[in-house]
N, C-alpha and C. Protein backbone atom coordinates (compact mmCIF):
# COMPACT_ATOMS: atom_id res chain seq x y z
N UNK A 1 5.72 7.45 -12.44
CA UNK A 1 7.05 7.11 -12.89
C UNK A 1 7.94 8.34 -12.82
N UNK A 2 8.89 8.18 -11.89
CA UNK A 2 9.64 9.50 -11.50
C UNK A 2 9.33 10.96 -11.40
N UNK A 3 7.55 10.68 -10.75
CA UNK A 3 7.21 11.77 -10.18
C UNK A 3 6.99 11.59 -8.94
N UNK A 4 7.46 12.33 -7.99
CA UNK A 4 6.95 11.82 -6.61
C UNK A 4 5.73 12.33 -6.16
N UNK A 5 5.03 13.31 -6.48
CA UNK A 5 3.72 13.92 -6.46
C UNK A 5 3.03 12.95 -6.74
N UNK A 6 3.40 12.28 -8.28
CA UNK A 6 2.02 11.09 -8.39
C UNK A 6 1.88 9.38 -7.62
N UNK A 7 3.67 9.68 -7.21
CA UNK A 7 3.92 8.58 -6.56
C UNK A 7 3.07 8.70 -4.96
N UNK A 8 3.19 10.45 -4.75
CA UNK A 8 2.39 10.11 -3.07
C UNK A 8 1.05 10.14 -3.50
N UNK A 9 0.34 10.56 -4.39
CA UNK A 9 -1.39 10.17 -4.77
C UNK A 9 -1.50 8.86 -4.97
N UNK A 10 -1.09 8.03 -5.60
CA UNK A 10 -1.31 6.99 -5.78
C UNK A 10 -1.11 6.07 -4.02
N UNK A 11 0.03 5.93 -3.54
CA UNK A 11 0.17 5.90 -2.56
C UNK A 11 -0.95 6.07 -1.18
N UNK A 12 -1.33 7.11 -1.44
CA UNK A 12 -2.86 7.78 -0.35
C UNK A 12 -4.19 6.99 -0.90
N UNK A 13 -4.30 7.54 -2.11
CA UNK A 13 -5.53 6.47 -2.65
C UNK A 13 -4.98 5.08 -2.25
N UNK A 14 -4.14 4.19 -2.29
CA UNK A 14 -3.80 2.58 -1.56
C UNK A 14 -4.63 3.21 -0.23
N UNK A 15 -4.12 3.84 0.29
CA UNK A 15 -3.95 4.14 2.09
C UNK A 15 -5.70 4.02 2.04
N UNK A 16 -6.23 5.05 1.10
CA UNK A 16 -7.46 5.29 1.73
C UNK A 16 -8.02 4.09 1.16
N UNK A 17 -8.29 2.96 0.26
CA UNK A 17 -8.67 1.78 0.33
C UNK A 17 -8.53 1.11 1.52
N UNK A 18 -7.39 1.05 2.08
CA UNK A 18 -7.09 -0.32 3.12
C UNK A 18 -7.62 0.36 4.07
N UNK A 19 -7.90 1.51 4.36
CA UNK A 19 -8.41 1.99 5.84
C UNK A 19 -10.18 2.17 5.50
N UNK A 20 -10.63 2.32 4.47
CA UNK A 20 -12.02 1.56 4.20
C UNK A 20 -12.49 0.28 4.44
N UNK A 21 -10.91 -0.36 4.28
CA UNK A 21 -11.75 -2.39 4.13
C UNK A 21 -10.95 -2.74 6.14
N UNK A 22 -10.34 -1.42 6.92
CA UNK A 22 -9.74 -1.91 8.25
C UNK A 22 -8.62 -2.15 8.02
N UNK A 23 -7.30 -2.24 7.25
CA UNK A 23 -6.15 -2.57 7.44
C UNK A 23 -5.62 -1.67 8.01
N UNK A 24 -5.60 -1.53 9.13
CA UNK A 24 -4.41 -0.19 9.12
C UNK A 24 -2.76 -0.56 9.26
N UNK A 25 -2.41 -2.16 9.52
CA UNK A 25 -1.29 -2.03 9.67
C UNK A 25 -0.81 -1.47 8.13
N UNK A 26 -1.14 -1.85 7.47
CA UNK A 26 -0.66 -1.80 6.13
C UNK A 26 -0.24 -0.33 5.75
N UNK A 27 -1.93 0.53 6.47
CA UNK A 27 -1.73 1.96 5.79
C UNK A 27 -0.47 2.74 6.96
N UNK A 28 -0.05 2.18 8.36
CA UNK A 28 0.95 2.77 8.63
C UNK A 28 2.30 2.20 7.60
N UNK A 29 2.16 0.99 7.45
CA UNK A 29 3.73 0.78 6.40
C UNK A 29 3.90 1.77 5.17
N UNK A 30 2.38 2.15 4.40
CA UNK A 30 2.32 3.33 3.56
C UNK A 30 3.19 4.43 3.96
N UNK A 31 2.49 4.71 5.24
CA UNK A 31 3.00 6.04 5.77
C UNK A 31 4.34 6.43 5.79
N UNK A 32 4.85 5.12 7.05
CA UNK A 32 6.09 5.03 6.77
C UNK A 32 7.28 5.38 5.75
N UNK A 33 6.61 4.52 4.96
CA UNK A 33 7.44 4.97 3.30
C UNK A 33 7.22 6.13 2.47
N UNK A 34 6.18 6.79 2.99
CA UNK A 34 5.99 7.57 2.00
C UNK A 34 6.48 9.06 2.14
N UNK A 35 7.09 9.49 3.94
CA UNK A 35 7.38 10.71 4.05
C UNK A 35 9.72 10.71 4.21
N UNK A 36 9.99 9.66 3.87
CA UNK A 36 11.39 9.54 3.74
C UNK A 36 11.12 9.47 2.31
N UNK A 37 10.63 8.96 1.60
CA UNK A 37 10.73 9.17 -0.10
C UNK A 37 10.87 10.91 -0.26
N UNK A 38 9.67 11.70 0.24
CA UNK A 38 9.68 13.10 0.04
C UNK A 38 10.98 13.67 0.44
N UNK A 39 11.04 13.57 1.50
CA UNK A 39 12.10 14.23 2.50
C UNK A 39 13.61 14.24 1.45
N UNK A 40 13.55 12.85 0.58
CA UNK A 40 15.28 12.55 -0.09
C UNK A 40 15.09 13.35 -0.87
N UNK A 41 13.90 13.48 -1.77
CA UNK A 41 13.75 15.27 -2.74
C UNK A 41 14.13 16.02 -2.67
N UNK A 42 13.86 16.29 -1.81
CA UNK A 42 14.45 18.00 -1.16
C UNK A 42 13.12 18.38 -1.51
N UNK A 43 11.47 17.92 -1.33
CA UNK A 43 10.58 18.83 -1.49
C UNK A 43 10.23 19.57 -0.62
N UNK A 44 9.16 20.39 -0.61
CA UNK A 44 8.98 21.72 -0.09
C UNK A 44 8.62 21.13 1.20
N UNK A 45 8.97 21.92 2.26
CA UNK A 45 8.60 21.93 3.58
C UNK A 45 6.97 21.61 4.04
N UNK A 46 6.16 22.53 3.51
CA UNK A 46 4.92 22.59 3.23
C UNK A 46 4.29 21.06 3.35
N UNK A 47 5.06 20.36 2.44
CA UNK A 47 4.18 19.18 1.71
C UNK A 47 4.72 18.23 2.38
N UNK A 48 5.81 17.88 2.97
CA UNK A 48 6.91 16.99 4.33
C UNK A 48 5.81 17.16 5.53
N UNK A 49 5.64 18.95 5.66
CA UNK A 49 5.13 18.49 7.55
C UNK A 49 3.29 17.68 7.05
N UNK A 50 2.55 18.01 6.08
CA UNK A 50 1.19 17.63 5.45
C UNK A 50 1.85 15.75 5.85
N UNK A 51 3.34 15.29 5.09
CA UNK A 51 2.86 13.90 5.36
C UNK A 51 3.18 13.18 6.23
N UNK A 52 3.71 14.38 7.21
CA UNK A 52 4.20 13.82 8.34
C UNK A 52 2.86 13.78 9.41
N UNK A 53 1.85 14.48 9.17
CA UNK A 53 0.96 14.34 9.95
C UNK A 53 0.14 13.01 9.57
N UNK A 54 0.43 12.97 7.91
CA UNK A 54 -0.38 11.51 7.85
C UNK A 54 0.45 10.43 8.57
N UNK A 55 1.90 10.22 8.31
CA UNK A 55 2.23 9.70 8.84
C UNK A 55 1.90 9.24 10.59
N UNK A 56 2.16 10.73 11.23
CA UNK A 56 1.70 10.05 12.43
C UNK A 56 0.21 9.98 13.05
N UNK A 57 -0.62 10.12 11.96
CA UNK A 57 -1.77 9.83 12.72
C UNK A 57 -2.00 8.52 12.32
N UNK A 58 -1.35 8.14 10.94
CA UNK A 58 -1.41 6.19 10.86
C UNK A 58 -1.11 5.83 11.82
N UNK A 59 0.56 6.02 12.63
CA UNK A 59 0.88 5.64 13.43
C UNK A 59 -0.11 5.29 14.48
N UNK A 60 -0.76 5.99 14.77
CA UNK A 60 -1.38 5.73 15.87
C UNK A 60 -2.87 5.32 15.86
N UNK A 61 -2.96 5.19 14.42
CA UNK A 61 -4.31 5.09 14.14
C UNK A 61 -5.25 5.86 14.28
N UNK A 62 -5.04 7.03 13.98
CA UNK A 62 -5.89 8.48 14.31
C UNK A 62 -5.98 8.02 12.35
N UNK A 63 -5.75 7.50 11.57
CA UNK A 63 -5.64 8.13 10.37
C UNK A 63 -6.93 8.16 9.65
N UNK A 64 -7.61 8.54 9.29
CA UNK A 64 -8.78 8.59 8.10
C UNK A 64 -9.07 8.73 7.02
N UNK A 65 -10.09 7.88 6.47
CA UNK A 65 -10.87 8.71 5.12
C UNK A 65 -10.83 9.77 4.74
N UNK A 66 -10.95 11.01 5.63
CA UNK A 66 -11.27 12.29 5.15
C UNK A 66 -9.81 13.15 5.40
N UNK A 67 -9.14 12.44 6.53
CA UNK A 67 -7.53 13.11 6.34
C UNK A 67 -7.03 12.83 5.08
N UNK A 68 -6.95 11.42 4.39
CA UNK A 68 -6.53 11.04 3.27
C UNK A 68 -6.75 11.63 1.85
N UNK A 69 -8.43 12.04 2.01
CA UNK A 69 -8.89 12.75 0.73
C UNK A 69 -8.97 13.81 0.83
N UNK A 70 -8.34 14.46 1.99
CA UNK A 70 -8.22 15.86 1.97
C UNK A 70 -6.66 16.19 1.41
N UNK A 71 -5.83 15.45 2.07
CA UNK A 71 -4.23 15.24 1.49
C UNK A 71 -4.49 15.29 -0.15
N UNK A 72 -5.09 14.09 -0.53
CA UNK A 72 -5.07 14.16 -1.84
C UNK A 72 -5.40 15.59 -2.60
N UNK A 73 -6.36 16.10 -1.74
CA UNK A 73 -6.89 17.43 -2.54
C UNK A 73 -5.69 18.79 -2.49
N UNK A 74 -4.77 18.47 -1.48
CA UNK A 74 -3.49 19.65 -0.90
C UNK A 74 -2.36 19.42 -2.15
N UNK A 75 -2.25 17.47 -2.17
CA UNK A 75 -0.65 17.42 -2.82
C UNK A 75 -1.37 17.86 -4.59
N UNK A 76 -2.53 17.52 -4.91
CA UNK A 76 -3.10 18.17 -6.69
C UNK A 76 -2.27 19.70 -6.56
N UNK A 77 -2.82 20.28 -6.13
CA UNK A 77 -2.81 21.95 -5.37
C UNK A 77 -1.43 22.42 -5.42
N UNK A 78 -0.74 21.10 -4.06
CA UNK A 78 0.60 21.95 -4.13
C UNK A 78 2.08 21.90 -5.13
N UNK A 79 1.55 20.38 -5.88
CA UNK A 79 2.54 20.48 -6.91
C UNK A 79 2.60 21.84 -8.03
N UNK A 80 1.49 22.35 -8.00
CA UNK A 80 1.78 23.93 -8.81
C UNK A 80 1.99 25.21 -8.10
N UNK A 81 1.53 24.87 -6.49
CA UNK A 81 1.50 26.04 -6.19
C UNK A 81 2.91 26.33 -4.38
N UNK A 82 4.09 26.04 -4.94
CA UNK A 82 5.12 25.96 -3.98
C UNK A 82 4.54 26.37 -2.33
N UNK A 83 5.10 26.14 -1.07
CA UNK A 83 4.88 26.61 0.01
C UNK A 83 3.36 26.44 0.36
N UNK A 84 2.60 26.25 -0.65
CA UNK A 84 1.01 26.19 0.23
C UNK A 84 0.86 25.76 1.00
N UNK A 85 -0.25 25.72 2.19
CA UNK A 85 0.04 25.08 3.67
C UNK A 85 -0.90 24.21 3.94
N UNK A 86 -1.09 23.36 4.17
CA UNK A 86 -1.97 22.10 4.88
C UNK A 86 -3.11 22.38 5.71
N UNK A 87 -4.26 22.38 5.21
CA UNK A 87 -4.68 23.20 6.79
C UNK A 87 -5.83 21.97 6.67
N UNK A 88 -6.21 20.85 7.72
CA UNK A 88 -7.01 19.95 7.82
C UNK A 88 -7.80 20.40 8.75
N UNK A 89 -8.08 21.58 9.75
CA UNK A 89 -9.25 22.03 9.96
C UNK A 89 -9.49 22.97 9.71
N UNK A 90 -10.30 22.61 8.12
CA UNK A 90 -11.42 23.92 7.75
C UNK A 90 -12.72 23.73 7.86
């Protein structure tokens, strides 16, 4: 409720359900919505290009389980810690 941090966790956890049970149209409509919500913030750069990659790997269906719960583990992280950077191959 008028946090957008918990609004995009909650959001990813949906995503990473429906791409467990195969929906992906659904988890691109997630996507969709979920990196113009950030963007009207004015949040940090950092955490925009992180959901823009989710975004377009829904798009195309590159998206995953482990992209998703790795996101989740960045946006905990970066709501305290400004500018931190995304890094999905470690």
């Amino acid at each position: 409720r008028g946090n957008p941090y918990d609004t995009a966790l909650v959001t990813l956890e949906l995503a990473r359900i429906y791409l467990e049970s195969g929906h992906t149209e659904i988890v691109k409509k997630l996507a969709a919505e979920l990196v113009p919500a950030f963007s009207e913030q004015g949040f940090d750069n950092q955490v925009q290009k992180a959901l823009r990659l989710f975004r377009d790997a829904a798009e195309q269906e590159f998206a995953s389980v482990d992209l998703v719960v790795r996101l989740v583990k960045y946006l905990q992280k970066a709501r305290r810690t400004p500018g931190l950077q995304f890094e999905f191959f470690v």
